[in-house]
C-alpha atoms as a PDB file:
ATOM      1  CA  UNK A   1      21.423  -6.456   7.058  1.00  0.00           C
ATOM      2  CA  UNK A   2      23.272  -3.318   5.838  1.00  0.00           C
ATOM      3  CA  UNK A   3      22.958  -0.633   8.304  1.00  0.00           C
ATOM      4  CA  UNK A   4      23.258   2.021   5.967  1.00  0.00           C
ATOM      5  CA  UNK A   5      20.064   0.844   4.507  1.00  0.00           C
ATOM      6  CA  UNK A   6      16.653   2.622   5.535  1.00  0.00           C
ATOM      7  CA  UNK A   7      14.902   0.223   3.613  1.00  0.00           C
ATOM      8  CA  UNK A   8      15.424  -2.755   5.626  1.00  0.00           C
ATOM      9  CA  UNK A   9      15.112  -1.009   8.554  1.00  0.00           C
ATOM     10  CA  UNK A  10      11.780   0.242   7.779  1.00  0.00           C
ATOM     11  CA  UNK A  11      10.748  -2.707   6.710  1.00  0.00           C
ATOM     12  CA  UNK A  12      11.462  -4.396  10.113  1.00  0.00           C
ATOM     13  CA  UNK A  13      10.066  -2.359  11.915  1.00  0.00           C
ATOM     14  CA  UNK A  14       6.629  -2.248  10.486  1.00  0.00           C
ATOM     15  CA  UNK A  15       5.412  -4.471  13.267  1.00  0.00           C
ATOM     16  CA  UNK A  16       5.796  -1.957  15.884  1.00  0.00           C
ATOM     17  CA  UNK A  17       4.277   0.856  13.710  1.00  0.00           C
ATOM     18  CA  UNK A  18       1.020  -0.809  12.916  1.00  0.00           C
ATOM     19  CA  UNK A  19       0.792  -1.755  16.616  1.00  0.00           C
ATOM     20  CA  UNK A  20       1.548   2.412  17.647  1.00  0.00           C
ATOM     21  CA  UNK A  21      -1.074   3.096  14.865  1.00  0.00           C
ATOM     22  CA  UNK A  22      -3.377   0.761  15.823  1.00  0.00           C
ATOM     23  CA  UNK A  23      -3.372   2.841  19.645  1.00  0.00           C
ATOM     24  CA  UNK A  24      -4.522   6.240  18.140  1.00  0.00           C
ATOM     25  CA  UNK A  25      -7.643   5.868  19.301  1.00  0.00           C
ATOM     26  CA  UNK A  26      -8.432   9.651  19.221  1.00  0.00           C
ATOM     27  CA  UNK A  27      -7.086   9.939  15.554  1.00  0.00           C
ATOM     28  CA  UNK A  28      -9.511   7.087  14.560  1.00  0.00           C
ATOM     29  CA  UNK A  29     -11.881   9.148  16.185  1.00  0.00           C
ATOM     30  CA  UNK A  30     -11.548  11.970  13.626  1.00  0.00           C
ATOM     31  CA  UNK A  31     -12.268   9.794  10.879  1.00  0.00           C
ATOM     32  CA  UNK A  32     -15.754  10.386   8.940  1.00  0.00           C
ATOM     33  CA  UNK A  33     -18.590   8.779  10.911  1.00  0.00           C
ATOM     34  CA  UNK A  34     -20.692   5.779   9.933  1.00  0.00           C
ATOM     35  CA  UNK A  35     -22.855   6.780   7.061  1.00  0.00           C
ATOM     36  CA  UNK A  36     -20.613   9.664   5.658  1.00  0.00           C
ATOM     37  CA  UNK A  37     -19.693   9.289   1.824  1.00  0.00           C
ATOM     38  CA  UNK A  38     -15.951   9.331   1.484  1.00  0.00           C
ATOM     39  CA  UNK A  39     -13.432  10.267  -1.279  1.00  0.00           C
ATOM     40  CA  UNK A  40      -9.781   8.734  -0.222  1.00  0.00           C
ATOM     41  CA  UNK A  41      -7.021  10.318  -2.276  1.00  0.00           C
ATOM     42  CA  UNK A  42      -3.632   9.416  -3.280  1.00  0.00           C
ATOM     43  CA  UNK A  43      -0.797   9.365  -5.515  1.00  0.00           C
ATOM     44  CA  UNK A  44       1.231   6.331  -6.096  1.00  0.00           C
ATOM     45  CA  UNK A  45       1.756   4.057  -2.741  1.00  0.00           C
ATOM     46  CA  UNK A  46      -0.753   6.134  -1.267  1.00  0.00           C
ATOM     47  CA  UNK A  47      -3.217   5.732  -3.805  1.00  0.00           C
ATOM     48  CA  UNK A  48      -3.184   1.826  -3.512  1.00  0.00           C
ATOM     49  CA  UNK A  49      -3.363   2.215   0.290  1.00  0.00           C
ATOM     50  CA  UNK A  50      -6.859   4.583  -0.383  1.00  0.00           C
ATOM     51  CA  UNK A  51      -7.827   1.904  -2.500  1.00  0.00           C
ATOM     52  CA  UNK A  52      -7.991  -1.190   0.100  1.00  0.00           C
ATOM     53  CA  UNK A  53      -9.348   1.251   2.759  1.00  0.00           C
ATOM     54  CA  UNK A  54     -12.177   2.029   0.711  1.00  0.00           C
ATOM     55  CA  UNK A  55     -13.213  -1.428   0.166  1.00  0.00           C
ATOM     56  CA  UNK A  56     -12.742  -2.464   3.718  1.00  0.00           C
ATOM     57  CA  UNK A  57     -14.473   0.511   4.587  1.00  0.00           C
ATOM     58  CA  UNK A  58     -17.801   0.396   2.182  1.00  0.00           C
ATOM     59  CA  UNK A  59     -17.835  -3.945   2.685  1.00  0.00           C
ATOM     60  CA  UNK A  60     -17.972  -3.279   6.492  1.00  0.00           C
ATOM     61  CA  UNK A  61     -21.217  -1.131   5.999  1.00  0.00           C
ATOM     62  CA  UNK A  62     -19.934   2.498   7.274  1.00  0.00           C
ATOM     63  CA  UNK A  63     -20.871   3.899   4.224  1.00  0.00           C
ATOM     64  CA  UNK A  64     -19.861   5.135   0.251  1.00  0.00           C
ATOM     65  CA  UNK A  65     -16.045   5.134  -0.179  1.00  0.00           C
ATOM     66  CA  UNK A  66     -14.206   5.639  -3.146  1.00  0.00           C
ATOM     67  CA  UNK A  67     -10.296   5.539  -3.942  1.00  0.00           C
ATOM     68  CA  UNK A  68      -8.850   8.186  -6.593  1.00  0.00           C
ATOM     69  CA  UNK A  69      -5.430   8.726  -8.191  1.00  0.00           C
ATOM     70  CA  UNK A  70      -5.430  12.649  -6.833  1.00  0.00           C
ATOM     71  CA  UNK A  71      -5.020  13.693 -10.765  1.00  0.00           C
ATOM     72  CA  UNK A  72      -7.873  11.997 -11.546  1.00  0.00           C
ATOM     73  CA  UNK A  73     -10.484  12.253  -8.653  1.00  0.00           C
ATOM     74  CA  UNK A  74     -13.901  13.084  -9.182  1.00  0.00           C
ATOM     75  CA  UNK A  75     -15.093  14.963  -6.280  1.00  0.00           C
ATOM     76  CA  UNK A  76     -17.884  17.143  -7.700  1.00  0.00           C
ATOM     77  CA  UNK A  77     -20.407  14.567  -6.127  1.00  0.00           C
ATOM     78  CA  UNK A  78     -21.563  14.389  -2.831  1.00  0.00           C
ATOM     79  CA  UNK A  79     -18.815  13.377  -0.687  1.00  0.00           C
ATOM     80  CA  UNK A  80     -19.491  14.396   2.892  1.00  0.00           C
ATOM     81  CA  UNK A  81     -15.505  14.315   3.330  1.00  0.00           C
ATOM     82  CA  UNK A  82     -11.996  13.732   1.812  1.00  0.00           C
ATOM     83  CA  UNK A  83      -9.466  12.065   3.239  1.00  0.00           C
ATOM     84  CA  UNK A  84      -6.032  12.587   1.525  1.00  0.00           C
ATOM     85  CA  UNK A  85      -2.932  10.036   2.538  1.00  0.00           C
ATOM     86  CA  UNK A  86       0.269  10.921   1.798  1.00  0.00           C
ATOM     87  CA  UNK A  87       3.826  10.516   3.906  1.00  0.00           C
ATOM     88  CA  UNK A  88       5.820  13.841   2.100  1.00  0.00           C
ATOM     89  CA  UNK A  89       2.866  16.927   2.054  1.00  0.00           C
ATOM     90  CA  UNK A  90       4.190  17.993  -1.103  1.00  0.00           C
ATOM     91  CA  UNK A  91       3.159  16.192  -3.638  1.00  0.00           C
ATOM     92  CA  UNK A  92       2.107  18.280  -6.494  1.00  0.00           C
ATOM     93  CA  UNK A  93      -1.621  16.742  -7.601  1.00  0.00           C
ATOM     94  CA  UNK A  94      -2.227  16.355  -3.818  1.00  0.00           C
ATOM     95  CA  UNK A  95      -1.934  19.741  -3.030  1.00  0.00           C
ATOM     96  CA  UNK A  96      -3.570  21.029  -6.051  1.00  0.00           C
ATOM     97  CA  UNK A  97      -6.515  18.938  -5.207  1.00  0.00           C
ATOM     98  CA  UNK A  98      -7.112  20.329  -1.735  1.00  0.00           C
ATOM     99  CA  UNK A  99      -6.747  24.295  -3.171  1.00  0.00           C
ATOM    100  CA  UNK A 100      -9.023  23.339  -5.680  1.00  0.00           C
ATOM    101  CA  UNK A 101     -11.472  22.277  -3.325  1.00  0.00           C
ATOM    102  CA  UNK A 102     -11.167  25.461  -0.970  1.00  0.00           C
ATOM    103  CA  UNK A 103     -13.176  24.716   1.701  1.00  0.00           C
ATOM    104  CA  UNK A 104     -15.837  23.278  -0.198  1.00  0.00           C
ATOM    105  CA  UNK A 105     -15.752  19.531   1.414  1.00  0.00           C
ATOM    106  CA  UNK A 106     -13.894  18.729   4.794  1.00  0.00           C
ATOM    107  CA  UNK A 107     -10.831  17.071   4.671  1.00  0.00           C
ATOM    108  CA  UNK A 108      -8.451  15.286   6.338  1.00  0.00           C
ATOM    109  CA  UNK A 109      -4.991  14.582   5.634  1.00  0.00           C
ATOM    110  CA  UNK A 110      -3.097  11.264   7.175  1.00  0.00           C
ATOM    111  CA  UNK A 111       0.505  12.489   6.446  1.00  0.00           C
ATOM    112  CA  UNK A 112       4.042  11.853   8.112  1.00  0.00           C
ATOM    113  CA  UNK A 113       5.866  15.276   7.766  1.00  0.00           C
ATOM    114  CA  UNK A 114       3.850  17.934   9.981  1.00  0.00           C
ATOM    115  CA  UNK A 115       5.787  20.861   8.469  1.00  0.00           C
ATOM    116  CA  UNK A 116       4.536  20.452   4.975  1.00  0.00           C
ATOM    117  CA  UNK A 117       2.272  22.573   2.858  1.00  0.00           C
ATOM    118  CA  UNK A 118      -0.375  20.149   3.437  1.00  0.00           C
ATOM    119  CA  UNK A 119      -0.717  20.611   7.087  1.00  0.00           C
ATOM    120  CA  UNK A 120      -2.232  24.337   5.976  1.00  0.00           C
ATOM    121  CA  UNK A 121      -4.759  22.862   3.508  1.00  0.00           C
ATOM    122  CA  UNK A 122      -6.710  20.374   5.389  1.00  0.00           C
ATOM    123  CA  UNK A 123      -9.439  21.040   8.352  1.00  0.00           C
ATOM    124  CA  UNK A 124      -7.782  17.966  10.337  1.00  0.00           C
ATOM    125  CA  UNK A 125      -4.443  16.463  10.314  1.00  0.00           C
ATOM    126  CA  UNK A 126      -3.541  13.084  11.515  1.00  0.00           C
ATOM    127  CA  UNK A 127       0.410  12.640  11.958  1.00  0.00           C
ATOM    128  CA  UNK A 128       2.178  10.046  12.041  1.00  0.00           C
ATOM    129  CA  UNK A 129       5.937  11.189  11.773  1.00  0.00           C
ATOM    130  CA  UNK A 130       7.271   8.547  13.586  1.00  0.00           C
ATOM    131  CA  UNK A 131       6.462   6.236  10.725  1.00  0.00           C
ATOM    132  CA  UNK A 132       8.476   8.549   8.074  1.00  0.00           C
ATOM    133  CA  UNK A 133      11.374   7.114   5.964  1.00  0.00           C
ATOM    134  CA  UNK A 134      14.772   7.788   4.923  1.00  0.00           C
ATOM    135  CA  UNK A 135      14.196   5.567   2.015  1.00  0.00           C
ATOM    136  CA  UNK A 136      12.705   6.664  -1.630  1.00  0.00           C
ATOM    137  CA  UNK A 137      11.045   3.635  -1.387  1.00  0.00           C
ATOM    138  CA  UNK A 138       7.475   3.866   0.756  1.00  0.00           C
ATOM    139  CA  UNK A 139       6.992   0.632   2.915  1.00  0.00           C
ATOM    140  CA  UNK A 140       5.925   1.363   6.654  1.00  0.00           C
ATOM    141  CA  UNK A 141       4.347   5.039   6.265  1.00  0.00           C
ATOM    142  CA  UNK A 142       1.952   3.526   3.844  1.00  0.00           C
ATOM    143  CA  UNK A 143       1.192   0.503   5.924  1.00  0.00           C
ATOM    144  CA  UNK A 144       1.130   2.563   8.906  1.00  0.00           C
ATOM    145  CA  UNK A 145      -1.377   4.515   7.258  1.00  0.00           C
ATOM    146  CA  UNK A 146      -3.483   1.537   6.567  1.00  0.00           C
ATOM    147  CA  UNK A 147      -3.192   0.131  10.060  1.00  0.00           C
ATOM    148  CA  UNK A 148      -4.434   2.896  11.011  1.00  0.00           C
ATOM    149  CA  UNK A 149      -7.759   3.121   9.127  1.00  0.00           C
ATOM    150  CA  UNK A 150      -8.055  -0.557   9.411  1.00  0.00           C
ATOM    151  CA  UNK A 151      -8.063   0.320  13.331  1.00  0.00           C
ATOM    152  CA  UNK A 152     -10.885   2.229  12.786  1.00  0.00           C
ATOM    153  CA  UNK A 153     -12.936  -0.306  11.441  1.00  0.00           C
ATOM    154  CA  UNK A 154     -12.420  -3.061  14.066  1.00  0.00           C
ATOM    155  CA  UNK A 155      -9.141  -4.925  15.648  1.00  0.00           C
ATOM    156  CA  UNK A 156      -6.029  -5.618  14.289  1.00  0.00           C
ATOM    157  CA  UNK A 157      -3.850  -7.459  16.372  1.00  0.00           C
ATOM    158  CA  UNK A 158      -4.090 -10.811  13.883  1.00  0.00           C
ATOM    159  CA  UNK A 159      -3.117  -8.786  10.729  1.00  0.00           C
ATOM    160  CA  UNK A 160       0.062  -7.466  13.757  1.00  0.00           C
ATOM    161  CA  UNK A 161       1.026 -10.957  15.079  1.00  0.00           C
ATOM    162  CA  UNK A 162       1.468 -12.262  10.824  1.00  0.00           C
ATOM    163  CA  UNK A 163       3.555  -9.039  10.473  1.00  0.00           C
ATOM    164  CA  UNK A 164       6.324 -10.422  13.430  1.00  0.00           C
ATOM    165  CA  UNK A 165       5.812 -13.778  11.458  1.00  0.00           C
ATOM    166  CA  UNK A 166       6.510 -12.189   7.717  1.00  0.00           C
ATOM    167  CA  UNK A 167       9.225  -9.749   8.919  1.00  0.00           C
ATOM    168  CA  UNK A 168      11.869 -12.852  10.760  1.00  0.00           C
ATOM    169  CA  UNK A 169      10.141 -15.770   8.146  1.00  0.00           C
ATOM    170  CA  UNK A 170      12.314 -17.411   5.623  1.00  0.00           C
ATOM    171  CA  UNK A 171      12.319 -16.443   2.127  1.00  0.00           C
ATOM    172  CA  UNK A 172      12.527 -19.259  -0.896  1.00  0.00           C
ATOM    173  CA  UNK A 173      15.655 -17.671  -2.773  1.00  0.00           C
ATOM    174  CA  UNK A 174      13.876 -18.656  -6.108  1.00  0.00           C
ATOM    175  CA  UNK A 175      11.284 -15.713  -5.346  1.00  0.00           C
ATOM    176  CA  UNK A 176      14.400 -13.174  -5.060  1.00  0.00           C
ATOM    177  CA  UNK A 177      15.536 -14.684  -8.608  1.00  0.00           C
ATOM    178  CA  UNK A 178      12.583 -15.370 -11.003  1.00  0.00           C
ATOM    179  CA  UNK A 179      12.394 -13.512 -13.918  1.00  0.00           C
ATOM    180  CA  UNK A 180       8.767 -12.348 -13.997  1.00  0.00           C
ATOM    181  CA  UNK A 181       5.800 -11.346 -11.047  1.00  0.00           C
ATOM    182  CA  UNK A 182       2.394 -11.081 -11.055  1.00  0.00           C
ATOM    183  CA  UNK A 183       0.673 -10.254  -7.472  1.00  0.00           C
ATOM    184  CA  UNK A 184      -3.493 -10.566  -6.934  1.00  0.00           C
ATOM    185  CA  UNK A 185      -6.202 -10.019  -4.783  1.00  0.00           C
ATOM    186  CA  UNK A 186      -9.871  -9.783  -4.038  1.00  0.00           C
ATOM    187  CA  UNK A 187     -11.761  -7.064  -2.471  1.00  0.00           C
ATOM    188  CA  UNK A 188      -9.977  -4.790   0.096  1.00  0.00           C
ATOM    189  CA  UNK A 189      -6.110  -6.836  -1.307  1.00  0.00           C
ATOM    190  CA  UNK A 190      -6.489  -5.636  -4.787  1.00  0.00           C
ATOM    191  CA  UNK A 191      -4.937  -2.446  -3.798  1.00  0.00           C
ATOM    192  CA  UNK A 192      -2.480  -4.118  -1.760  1.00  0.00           C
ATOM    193  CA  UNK A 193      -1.517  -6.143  -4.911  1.00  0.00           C
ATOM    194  CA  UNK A 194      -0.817  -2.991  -6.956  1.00  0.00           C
ATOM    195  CA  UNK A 195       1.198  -1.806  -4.295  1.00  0.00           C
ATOM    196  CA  UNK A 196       3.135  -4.993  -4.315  1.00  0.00           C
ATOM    197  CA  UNK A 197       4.165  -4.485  -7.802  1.00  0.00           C
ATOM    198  CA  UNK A 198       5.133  -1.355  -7.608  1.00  0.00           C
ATOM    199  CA  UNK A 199       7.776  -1.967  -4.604  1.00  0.00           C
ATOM    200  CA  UNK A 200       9.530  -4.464  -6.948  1.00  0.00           C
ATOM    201  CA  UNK A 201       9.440  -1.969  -9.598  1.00  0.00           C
ATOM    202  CA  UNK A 202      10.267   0.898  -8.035  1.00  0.00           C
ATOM    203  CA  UNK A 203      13.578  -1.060  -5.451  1.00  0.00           C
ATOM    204  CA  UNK A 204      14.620  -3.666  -8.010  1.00  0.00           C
ATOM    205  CA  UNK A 205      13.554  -2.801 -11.844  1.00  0.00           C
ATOM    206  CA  UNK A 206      11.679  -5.934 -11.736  1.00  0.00           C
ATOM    207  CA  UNK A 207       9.101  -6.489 -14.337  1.00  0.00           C
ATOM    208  CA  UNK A 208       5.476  -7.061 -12.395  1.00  0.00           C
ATOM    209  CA  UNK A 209       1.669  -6.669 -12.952  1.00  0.00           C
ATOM    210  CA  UNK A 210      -1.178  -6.992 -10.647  1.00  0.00           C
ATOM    211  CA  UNK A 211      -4.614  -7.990 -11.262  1.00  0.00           C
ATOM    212  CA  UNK A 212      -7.905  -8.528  -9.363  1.00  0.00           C
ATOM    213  CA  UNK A 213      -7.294 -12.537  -8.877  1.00  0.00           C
ATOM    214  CA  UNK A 214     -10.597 -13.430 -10.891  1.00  0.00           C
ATOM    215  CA  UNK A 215      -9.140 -11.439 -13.818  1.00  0.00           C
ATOM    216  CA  UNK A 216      -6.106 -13.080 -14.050  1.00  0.00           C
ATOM    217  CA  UNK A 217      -7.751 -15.997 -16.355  1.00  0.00           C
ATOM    218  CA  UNK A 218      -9.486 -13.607 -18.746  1.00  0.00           C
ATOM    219  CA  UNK A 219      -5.953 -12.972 -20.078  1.00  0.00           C
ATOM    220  CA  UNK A 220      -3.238 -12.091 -17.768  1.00  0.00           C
ATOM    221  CA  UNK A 221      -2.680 -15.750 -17.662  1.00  0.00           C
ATOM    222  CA  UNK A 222      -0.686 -16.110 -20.783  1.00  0.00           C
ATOM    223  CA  UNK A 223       2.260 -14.897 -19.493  1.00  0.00           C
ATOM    224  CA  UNK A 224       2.652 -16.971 -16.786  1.00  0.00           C
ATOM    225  CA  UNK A 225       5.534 -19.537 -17.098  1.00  0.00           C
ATOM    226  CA  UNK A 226       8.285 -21.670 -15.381  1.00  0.00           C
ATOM    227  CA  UNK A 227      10.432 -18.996 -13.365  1.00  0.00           C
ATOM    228  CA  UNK A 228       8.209 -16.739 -13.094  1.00  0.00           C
ATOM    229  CA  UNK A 229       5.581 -16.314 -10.520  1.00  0.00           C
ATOM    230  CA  UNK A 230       1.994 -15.544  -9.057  1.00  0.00           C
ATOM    231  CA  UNK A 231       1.378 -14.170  -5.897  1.00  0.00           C
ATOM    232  CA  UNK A 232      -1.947 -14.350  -3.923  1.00  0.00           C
ATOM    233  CA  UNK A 233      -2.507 -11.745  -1.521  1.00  0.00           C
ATOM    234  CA  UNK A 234      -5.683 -13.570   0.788  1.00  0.00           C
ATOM    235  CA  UNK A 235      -7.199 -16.627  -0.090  1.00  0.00           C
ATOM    236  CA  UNK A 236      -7.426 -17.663  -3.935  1.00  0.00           C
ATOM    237  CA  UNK A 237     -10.400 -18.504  -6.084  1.00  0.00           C
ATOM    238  CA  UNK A 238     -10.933 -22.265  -6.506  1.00  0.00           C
ATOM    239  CA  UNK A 239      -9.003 -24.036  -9.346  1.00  0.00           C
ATOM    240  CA  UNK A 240      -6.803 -20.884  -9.628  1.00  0.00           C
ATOM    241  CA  UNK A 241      -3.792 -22.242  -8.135  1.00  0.00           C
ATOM    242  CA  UNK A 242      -3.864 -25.583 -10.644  1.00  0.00           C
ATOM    243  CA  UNK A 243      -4.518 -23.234 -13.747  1.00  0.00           C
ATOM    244  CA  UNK A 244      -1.507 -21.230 -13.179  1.00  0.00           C
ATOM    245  CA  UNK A 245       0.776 -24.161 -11.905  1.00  0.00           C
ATOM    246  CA  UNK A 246      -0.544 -25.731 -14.939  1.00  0.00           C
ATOM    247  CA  UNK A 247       1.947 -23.227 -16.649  1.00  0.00           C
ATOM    248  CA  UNK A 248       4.404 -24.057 -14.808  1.00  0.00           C
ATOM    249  CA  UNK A 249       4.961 -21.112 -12.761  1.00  0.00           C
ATOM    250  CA  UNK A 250       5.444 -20.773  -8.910  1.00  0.00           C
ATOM    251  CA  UNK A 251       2.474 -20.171  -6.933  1.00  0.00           C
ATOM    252  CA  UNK A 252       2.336 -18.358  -4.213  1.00  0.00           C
ATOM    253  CA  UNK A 253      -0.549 -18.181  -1.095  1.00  0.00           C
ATOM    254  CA  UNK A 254      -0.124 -18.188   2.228  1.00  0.00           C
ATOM    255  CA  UNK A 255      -2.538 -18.102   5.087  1.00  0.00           C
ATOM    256  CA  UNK A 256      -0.960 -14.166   6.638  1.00  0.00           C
ATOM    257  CA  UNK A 257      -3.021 -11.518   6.261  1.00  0.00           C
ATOM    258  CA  UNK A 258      -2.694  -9.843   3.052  1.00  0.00           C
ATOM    259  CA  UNK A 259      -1.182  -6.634   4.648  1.00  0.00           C
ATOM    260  CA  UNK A 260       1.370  -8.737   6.494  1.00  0.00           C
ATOM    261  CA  UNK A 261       2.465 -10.615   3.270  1.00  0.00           C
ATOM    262  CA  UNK A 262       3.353  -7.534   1.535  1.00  0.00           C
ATOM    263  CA  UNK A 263       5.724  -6.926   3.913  1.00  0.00           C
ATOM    264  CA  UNK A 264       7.086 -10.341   2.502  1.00  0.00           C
ATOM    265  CA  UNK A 265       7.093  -8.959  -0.908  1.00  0.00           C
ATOM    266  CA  UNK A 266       8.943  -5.586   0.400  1.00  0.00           C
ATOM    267  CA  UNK A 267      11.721  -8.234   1.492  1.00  0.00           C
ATOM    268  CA  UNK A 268      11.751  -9.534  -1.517  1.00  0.00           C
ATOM    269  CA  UNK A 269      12.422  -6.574  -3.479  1.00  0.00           C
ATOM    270  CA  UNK A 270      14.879  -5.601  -0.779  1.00  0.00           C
ATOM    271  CA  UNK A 271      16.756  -8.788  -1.456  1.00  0.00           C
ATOM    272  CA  UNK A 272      16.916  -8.739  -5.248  1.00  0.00           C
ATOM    273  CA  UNK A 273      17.499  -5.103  -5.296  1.00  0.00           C
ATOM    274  CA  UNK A 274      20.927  -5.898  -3.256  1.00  0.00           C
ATOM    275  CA  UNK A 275      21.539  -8.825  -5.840  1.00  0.00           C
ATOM    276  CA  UNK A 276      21.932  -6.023  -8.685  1.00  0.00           C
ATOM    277  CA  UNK A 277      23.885  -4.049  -7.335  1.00  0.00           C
ATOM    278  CA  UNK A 278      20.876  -1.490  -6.502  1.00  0.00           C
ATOM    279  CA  UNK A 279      20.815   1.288  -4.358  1.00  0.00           C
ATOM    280  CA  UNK A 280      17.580   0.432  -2.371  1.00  0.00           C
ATOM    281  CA  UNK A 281      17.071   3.658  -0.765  1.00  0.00           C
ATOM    282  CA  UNK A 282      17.421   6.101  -4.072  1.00  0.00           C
ATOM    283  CA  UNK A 283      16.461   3.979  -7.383  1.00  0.00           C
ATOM    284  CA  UNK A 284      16.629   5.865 -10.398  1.00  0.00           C
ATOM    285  CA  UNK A 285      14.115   7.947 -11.663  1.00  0.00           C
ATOM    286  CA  UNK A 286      12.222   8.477  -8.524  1.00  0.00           C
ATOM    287  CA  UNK A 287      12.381  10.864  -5.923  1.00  0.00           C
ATOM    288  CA  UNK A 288      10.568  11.481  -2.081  1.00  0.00           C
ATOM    289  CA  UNK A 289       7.762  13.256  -3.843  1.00  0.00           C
ATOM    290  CA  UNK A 290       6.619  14.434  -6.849  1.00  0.00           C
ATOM    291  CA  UNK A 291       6.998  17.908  -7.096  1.00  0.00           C
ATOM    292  CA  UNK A 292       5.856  19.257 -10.615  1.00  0.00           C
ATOM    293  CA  UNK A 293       6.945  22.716 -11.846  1.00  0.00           C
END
């Protein structure tokens, strides 16, 4: 491991921060209660993170949740709260969301830097600043996040124990080297497949799609081929794994939890980013938070 890499540092420790997260009991506490209607907002990471907490949240009966991209939420309905994620506090859309809603709903913002504009914006404030990051690159903030709400909804310490597993586990080098990706999920993992292909296209240029897994034969299919591969996040639909090996691509399911095996996929794109000569921490284009003029 490079030590002048946050990335791989963050990654590793993601372990520990689900298990601190998983402890804030009283910040669970301030979550909406059982019955409430919930917006969850986000922008990139973040937004896929909102996404499997509101399907984990409405399956497990506490009540209406949706996810929205912040630029794109609907909240003139009748949400009985917001809750915004996001590690930086600055994001643009974020914060233009909250001002437009002035008071109007209650809010409250999971975010990692307590010095940001967000902090001033939102009616509660859950912090978590000792899952921040030196890299460009969200892993454990936005997992951290999601351990977090998952915490809220009942235990966690299986999804913890896969995450020790998935962080020292052996990688097939063939992952780090095929030419193609395309991660899926059901349910609560379809966010976490989005969020999948976005690490390896944000740390290593890779070219990646995601797709709720029942999808992924009503099209998505055809571009599946020898080198390349599909990853399951959870437990596939039957006869999925023949049609895409079929193709003769790599498929890929394991029995971790879904949120532990993306930490797997993080290493991945950690691993082929290095192979290119990338730098993991700033890749081009992208920036801590987007901050629009």
């Amino acid at each position: 491991m490079n030590g002048m890499e946050h990335m791989a540092l963050e990654i590793a420790s993601q372990p520990e921060m689900w298990q601190r997260a998983g402890e804030m009991v009283e910040e669970q506490r301030m979550l909406p209660a059982v019955g409430a209607r919930v917006a969850v907002v986000g922008c990139g990471t973040s937004w896929f993170m909102a996404q499997s907490y509101a399907s984990l949240r409405e399956t497990a009966g506490h009540g209406r949740t949706d996810a929205f991209a912040a630029s794109e939420a609907f909240l003139d309905r009748d949400y009985d709260a917001i809750i915004v994620i996001t590690r930086s506090g600055t994001t643009t859309e974020v914060l233009d969301l909250l001002r437009a809603n002035a008071e109007r709903i209650p809010t409250i913002g999971i975010v990692a830097d307590t010095a940001s504009p967000l902090v001033d914006l939102v009616d509660q404030v859950i912090a978590l600043p000792f899952a921040d990051e030196g890299s460009v690159v969200q892993t454990r903030f936005a997992t951290t996040a999601l351990a977090l709400l998952r915490a809220s909804l009942g235990p966690i310490d299986d999804a913890i124990a896969d995450a020790v597993d998935a962080v020292a586990g052996d990688l097939d080098p063939a992952l780090v080297d095929a030419e193609q990706f395309t991660f899926l999920g059901r349910g609560w993992a379809v966010g976490l497949a989005n969020e999948a292909a976005l690490k390896l296209r944000e740390a290593a240029q890779a070219w990646t799609e995601s797709y709720p897994a029942m999808e992924y034969r009503h099209g998505p299919i055809a571009i599946a081929a020898t080198n390349r591969v599909t990853w399951m996040l959870g437990r596939s639909p039957s006869g999925l794994r023949a049609s895409v090996e079929a193709t003769g691509a790599t498929f890929v399911e394991t029995a971790r939890d879904p949120m532990a095996e993306l930490i797997r996929i993080q290493r991945v794109a950690l691993l082929r980013a290095r192979s290119l000569g990338l730098n993991v921490d700033e890749p081009r284009n992208l920036t801590r938070s987007v901050v629009l003029e």
